[in-house]
Protein backbone atom coordinates (compact mmCIF):
# COMPACT_ATOMS: atom_id res chain seq x y z
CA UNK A 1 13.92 -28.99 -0.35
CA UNK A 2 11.91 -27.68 2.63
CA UNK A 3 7.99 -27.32 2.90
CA UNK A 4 8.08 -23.47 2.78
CA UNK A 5 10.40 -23.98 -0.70
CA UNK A 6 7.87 -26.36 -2.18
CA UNK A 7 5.34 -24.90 -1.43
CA UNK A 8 6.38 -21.58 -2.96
CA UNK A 9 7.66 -23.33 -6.42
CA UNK A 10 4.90 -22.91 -8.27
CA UNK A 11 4.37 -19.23 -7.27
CA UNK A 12 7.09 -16.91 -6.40
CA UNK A 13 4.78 -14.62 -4.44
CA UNK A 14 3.01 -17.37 -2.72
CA UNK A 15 3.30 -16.47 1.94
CA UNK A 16 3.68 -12.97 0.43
CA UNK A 17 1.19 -10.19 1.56
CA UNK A 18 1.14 -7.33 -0.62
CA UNK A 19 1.15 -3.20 -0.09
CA UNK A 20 -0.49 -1.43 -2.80
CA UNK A 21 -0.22 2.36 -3.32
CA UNK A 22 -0.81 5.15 -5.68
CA UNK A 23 1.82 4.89 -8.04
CA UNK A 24 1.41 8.92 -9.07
CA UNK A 25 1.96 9.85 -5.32
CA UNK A 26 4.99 11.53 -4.11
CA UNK A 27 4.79 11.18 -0.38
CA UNK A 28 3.44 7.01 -1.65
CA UNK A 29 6.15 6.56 -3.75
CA UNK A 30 9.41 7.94 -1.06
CA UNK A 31 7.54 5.86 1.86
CA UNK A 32 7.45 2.61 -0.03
CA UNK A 33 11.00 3.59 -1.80
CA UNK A 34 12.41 4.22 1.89
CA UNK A 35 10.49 0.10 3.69
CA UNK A 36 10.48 -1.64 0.30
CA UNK A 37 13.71 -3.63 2.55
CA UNK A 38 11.88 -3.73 5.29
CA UNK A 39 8.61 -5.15 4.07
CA UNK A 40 10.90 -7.58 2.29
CA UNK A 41 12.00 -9.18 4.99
CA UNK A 42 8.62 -9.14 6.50
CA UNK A 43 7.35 -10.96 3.31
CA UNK A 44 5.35 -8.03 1.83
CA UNK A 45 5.83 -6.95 -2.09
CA UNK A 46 5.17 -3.47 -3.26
CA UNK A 47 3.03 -2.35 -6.34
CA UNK A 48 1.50 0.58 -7.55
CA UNK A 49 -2.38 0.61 -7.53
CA UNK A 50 -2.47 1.84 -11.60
CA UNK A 51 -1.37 -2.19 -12.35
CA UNK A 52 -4.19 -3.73 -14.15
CA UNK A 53 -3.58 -6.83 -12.00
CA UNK A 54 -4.04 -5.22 -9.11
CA UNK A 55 -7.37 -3.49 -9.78
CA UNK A 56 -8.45 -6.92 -11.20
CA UNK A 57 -7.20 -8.41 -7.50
CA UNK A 58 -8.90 -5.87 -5.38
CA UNK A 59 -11.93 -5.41 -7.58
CA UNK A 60 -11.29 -1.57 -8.60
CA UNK A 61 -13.41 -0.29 -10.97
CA UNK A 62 -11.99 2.57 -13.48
CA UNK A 63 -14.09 5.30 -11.88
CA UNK A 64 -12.65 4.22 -8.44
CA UNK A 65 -10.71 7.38 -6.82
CA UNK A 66 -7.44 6.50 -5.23
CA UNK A 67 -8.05 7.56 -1.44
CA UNK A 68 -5.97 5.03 0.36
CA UNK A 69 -3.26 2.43 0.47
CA UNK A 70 -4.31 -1.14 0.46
CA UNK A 71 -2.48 -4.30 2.19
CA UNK A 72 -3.27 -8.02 1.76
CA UNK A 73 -1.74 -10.11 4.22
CA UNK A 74 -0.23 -13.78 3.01
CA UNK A 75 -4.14 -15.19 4.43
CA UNK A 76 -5.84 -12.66 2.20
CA UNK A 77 -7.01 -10.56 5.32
CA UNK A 78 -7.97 -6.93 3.17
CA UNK A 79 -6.85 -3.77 4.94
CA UNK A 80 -7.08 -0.19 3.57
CA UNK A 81 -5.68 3.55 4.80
CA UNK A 82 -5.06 3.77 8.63
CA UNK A 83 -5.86 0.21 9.14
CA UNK A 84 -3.52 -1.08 6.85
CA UNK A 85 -0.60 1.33 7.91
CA UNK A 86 -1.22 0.27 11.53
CA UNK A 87 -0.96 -2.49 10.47
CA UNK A 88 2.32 -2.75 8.82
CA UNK A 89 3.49 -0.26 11.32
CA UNK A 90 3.11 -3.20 13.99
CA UNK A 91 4.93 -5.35 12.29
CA UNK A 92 8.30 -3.49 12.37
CA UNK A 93 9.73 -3.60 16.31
CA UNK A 94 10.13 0.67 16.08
CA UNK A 95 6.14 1.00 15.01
CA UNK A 96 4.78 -1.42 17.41
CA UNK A 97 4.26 1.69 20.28
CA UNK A 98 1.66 3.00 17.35
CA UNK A 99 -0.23 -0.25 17.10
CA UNK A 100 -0.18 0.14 21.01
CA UNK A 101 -1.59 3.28 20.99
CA UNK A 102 -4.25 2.62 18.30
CA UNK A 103 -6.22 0.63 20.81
CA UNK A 104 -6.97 3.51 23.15
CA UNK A 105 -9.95 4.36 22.71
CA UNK A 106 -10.80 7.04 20.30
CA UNK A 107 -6.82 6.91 18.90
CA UNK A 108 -7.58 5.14 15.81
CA UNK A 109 -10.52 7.65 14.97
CA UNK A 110 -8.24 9.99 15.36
CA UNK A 111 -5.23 8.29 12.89
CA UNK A 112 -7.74 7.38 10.56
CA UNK A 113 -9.00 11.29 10.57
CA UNK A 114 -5.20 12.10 9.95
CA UNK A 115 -4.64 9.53 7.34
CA UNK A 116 -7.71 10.81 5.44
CA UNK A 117 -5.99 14.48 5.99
CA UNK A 118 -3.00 13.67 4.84
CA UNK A 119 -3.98 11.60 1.60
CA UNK A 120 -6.41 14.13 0.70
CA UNK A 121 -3.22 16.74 -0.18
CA UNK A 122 -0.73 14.31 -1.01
CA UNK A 123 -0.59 15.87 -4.21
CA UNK A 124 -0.49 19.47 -2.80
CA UNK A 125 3.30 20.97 -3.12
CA UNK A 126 4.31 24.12 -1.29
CA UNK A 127 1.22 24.84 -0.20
CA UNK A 128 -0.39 24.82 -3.92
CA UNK A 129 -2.64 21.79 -4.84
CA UNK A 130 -1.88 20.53 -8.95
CA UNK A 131 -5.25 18.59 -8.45
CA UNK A 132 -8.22 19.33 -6.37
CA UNK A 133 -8.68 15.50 -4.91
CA UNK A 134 -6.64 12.44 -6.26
CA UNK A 135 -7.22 10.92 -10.04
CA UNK A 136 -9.26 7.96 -10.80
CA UNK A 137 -8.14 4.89 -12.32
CA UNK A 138 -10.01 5.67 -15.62
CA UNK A 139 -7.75 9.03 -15.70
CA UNK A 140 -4.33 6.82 -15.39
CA UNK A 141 -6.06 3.80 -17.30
CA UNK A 142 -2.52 4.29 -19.67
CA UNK A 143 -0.20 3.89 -17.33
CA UNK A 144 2.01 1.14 -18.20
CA UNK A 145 5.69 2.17 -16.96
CA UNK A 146 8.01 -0.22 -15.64
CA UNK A 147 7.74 -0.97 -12.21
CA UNK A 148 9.45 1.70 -10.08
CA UNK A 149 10.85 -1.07 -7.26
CA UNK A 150 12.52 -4.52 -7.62
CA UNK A 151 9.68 -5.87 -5.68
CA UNK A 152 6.66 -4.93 -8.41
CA UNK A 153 8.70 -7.28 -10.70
CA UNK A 154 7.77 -10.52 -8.60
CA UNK A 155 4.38 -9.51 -9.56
């Protein structure tokens, strides 16, 4: 048995960094449906934010809105919104031009601006918004579906 396997044993998820996103999200849930593979093989597991654990593991109290995606890497380094999708996007060979370009200066004020943008309507459809800014915890505190993606069930 190799280092990496013993080391692991114990711990299935053990090396893995995670991605956590809104689990209520349409435009979360077809982005990590579409690089659940990829992030796989990059040794990253998916879960939704509503998971008790997870709101235990990144300290998210009930009344916490959810603004942003959060990664933590296999070290424990913390990343959250345009950070953490640089991030990620840097480790894929096709999304290492946008890690690139989010050292210019100014560029990542700029993604982070569009990030903010974007997640702010992510629950707007056709133009009409369903909710006027994304739920807290405490409003999904029941949510206790099955995980949507194979990955959530390593968790």
């Amino acid at each position: 048995m190799n280092r990496e396997a013993q080391e692991t044993q114990g711990n299935p998820t053990q090396g893995f960094g995670w991605v956590f996103y809104d689990g209520h999200c349409p435009i979360c849930c077809r982005w990590v449906n579409r690089f659940t593979n990829a992030l796989l093989r990059r040794r990253y597991l998916t879960a939704p934010l509503q998971r008790g654990w997870v709101q235990e593991r990144l300290a998210l109290d009930a009344d916490a809105v959810l603004t942003e995606m959060h990664v933590i890497t296999a070290d424990g380094t913390h990343l959250g919104g345009a950070d953490a999708l640089v991030f990620l996007a840097g480790r894929i060979w096709w999304g290492r031009p946008l890690g690139l370009l989010a050292k210019l200066p100014g560029v990542m004020r700029l993604f982070t601006w569009m990030y903010r943008f974007v997640a702010g309507r992510r629950y707007c459809g056709k133009g009409n918004c369903s909710i006027a800014q994304p739920p807290s915890l405490a409003a999904m505190r029941n949510d206790r579906q099955e995980p949507a993606h194979e990955a959530d069930r390593a968790a």
